[in-house]
C-alpha atoms as a PDB file:
ATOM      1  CA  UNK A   1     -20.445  40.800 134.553  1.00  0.00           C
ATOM      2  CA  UNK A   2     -22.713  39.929 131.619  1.00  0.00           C
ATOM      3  CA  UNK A   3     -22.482  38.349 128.317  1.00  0.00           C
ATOM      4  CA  UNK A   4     -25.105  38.102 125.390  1.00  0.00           C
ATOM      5  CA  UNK A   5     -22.455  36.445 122.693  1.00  0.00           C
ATOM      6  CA  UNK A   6     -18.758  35.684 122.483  1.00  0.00           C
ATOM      7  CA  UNK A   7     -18.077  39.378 120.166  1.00  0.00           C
ATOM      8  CA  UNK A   8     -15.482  41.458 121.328  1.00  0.00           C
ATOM      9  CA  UNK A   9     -18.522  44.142 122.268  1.00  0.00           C
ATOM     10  CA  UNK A  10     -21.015  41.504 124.232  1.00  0.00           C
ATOM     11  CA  UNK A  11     -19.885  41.610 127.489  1.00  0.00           C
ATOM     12  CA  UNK A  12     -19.770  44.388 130.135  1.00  0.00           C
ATOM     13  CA  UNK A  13     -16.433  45.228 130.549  1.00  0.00           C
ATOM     14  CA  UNK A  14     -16.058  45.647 126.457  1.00  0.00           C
ATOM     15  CA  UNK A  15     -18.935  48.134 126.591  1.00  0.00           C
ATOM     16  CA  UNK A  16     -17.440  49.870 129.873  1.00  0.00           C
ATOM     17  CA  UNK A  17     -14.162  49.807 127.657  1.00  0.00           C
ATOM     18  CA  UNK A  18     -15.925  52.006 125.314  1.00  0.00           C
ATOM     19  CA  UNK A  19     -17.918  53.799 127.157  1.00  0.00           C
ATOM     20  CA  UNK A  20     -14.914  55.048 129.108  1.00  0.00           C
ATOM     21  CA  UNK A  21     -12.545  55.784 126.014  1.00  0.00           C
ATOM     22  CA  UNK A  22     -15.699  57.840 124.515  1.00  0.00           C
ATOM     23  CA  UNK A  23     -16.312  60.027 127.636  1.00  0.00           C
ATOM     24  CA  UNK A  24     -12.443  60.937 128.265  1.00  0.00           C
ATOM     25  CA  UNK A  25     -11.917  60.989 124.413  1.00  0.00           C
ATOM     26  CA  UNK A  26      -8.369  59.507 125.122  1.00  0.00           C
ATOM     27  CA  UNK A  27      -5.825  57.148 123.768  1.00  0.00           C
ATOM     28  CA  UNK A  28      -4.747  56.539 126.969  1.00  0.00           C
ATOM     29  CA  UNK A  29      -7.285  54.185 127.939  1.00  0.00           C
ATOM     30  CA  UNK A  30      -7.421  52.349 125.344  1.00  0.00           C
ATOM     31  CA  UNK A  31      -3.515  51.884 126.199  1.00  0.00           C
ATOM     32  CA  UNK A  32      -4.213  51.433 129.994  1.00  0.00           C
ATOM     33  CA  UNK A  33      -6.279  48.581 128.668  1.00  0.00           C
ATOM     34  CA  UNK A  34      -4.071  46.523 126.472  1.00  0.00           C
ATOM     35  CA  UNK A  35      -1.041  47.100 129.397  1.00  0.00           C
ATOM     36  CA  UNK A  36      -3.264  45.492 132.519  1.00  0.00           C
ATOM     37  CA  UNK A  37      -2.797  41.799 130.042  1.00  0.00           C
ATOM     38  CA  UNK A  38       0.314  41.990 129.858  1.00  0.00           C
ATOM     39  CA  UNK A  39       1.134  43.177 133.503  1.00  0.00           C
ATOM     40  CA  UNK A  40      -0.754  41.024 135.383  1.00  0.00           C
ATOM     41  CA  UNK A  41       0.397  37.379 135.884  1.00  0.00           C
ATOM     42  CA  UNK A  42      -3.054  35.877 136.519  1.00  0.00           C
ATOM     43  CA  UNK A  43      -4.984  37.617 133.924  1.00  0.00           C
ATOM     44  CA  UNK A  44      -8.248  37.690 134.763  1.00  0.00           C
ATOM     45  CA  UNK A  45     -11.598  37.853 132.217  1.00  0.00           C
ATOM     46  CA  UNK A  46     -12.331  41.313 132.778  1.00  0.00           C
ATOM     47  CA  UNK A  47      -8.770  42.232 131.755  1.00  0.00           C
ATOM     48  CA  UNK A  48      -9.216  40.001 128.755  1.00  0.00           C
ATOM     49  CA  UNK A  49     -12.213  42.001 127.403  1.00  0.00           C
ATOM     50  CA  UNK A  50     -11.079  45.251 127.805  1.00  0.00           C
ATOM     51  CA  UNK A  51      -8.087  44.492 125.954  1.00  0.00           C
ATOM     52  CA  UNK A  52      -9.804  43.039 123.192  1.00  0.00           C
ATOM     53  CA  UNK A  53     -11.543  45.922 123.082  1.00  0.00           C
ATOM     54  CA  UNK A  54      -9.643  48.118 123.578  1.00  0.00           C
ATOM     55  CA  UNK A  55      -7.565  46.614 120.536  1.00  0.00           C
ATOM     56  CA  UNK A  56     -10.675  46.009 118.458  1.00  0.00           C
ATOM     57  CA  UNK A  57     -10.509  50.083 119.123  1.00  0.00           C
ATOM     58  CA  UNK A  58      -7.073  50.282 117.388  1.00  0.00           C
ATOM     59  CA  UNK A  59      -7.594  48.383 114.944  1.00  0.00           C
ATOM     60  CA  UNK A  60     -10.722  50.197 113.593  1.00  0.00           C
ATOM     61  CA  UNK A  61      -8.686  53.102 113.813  1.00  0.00           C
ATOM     62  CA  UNK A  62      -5.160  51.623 111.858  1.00  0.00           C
ATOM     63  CA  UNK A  63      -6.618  48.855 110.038  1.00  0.00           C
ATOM     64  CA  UNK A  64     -10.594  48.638 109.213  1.00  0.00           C
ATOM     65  CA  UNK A  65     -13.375  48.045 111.699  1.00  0.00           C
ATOM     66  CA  UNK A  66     -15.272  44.975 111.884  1.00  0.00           C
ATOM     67  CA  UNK A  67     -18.507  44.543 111.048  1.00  0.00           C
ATOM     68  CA  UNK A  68     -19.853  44.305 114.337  1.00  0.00           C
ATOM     69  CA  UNK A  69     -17.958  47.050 115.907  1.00  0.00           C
ATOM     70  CA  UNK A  70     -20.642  48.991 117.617  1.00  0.00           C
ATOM     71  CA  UNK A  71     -21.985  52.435 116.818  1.00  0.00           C
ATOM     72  CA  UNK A  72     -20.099  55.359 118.777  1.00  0.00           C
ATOM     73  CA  UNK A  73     -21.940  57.970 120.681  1.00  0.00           C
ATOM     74  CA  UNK A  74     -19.730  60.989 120.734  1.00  0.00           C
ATOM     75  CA  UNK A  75     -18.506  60.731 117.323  1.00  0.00           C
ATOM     76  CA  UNK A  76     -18.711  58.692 113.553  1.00  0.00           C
ATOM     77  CA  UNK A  77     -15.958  56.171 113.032  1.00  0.00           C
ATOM     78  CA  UNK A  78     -14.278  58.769 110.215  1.00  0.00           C
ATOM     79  CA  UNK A  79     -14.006  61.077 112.958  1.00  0.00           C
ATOM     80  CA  UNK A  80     -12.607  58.198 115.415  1.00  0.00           C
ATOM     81  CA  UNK A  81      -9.815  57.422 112.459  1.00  0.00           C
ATOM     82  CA  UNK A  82      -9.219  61.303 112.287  1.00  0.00           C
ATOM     83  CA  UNK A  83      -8.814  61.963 115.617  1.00  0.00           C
ATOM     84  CA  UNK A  84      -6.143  59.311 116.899  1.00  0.00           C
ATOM     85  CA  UNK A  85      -5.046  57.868 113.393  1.00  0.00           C
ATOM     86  CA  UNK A  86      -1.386  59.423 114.486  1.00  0.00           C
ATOM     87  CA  UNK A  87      -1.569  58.092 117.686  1.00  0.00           C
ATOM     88  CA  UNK A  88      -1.079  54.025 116.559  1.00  0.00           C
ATOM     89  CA  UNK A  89       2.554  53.601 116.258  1.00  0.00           C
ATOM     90  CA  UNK A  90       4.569  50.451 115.762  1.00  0.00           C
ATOM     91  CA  UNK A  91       5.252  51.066 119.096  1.00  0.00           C
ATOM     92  CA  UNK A  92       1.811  50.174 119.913  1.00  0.00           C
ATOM     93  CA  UNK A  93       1.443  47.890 117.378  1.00  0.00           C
ATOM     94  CA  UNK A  94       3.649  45.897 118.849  1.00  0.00           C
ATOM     95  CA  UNK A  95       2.136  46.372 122.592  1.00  0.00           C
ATOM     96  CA  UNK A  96      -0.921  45.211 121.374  1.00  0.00           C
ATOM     97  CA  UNK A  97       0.495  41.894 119.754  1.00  0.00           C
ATOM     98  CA  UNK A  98       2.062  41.230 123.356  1.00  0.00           C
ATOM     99  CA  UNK A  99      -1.092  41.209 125.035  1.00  0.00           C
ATOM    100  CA  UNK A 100      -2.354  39.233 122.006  1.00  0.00           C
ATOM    101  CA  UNK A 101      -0.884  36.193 122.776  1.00  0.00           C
ATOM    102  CA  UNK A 102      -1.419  36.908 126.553  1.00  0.00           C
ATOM    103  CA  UNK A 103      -5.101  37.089 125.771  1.00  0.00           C
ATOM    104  CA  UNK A 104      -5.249  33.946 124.482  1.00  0.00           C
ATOM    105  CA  UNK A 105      -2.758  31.827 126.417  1.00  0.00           C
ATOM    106  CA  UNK A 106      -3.978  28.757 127.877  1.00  0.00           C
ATOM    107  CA  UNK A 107      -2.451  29.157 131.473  1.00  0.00           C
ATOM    108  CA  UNK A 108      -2.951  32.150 133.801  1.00  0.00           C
ATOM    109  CA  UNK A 109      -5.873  33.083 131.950  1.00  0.00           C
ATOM    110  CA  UNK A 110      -9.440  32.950 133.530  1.00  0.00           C
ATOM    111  CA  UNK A 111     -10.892  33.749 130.228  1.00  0.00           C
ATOM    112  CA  UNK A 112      -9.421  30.895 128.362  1.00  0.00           C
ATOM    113  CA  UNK A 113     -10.327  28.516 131.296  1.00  0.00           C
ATOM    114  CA  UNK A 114     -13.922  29.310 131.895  1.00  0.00           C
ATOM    115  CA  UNK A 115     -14.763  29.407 127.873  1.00  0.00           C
ATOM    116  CA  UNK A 116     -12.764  26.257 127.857  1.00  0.00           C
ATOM    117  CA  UNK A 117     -15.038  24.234 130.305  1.00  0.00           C
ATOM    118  CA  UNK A 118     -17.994  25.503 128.442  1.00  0.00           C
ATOM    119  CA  UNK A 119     -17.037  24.364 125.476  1.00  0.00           C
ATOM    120  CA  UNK A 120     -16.604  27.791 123.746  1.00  0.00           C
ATOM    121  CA  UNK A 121     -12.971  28.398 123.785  1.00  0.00           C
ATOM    122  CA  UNK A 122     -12.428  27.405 119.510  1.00  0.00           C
ATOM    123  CA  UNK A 123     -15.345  29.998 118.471  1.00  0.00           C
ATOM    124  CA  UNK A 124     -14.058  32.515 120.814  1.00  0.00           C
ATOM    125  CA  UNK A 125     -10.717  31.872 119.711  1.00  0.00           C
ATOM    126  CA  UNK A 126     -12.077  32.634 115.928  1.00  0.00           C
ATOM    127  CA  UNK A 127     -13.169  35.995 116.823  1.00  0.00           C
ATOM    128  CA  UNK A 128      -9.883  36.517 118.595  1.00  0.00           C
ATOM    129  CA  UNK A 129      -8.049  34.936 115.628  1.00  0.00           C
ATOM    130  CA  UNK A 130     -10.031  37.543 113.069  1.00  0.00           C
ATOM    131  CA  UNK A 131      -9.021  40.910 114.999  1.00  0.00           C
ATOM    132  CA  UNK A 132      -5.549  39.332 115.016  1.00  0.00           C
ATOM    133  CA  UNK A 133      -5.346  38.863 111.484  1.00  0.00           C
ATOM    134  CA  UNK A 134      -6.917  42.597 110.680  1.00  0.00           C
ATOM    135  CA  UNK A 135      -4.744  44.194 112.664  1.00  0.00           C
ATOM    136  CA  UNK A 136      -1.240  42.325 112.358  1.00  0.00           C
END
């Protein structure tokens, strides 16, 4: 597992995330994605970064992308809105503020722990915080 910054896209299992929705061209993992957070009782950190990207994803989509949201391959981000626009509900809307608040809890949650010891947590917490307040 690899990081090069506390973004929602710099780690592995963010770009996996995307990599993944962009080859299947599916909703359905960026779904499968948010529902491992909230599912599991130990969350662990790769969990936690595919969901935030997974939601990053979503909100691009619903809301507006971020500025750092990273190029896509197999398509342009009007395209991206076009093509699964219809598929963010309040439904999943509210699924993704569930796992949310799981994403950031401070018990169960490897993430939260091992950004905590290094002193990282509150700026990770920011970029959390931002997506939150984009999307919700």
């Amino acid at each position: 597992m690899g990081y090069w910054g506390l973004g929602i896209f710099e780690n592995d299992d963010a770009v996996d995330l995307l990599t993944e929705f962009e080859e299947q061209n599916s909703f359905s993992v960026l779904i499968n994605a948010v529902e491992q957070v909230i599912t599991d009782d130990q969350v662990e950190v790769e969990d936690v970064n595919a969901a935030a990207a997974a939601i990053e994803i979503i909100a691009a989509i619903y809301e507006s992308k971020s500025d750092n949201f990273p190029e896509l391959e197999s398509m342009t981000y009007e395209q991206l809105v076009s093509n699964f626009n219809n598929e963010v509900t309040s439904t999943i809307l509210s699924l993704c503020e569930d796992a949310m608040s799981i994403i950031t809890r401070m018990e169960d949650n490897m993430q939260v722990e091992i950004l905590d010891n290094q002193g990282l947590l509150e700026e990770w917490l920011d970029v959390i915080d931002e997506l939150s307040e984009r999307l919700f």
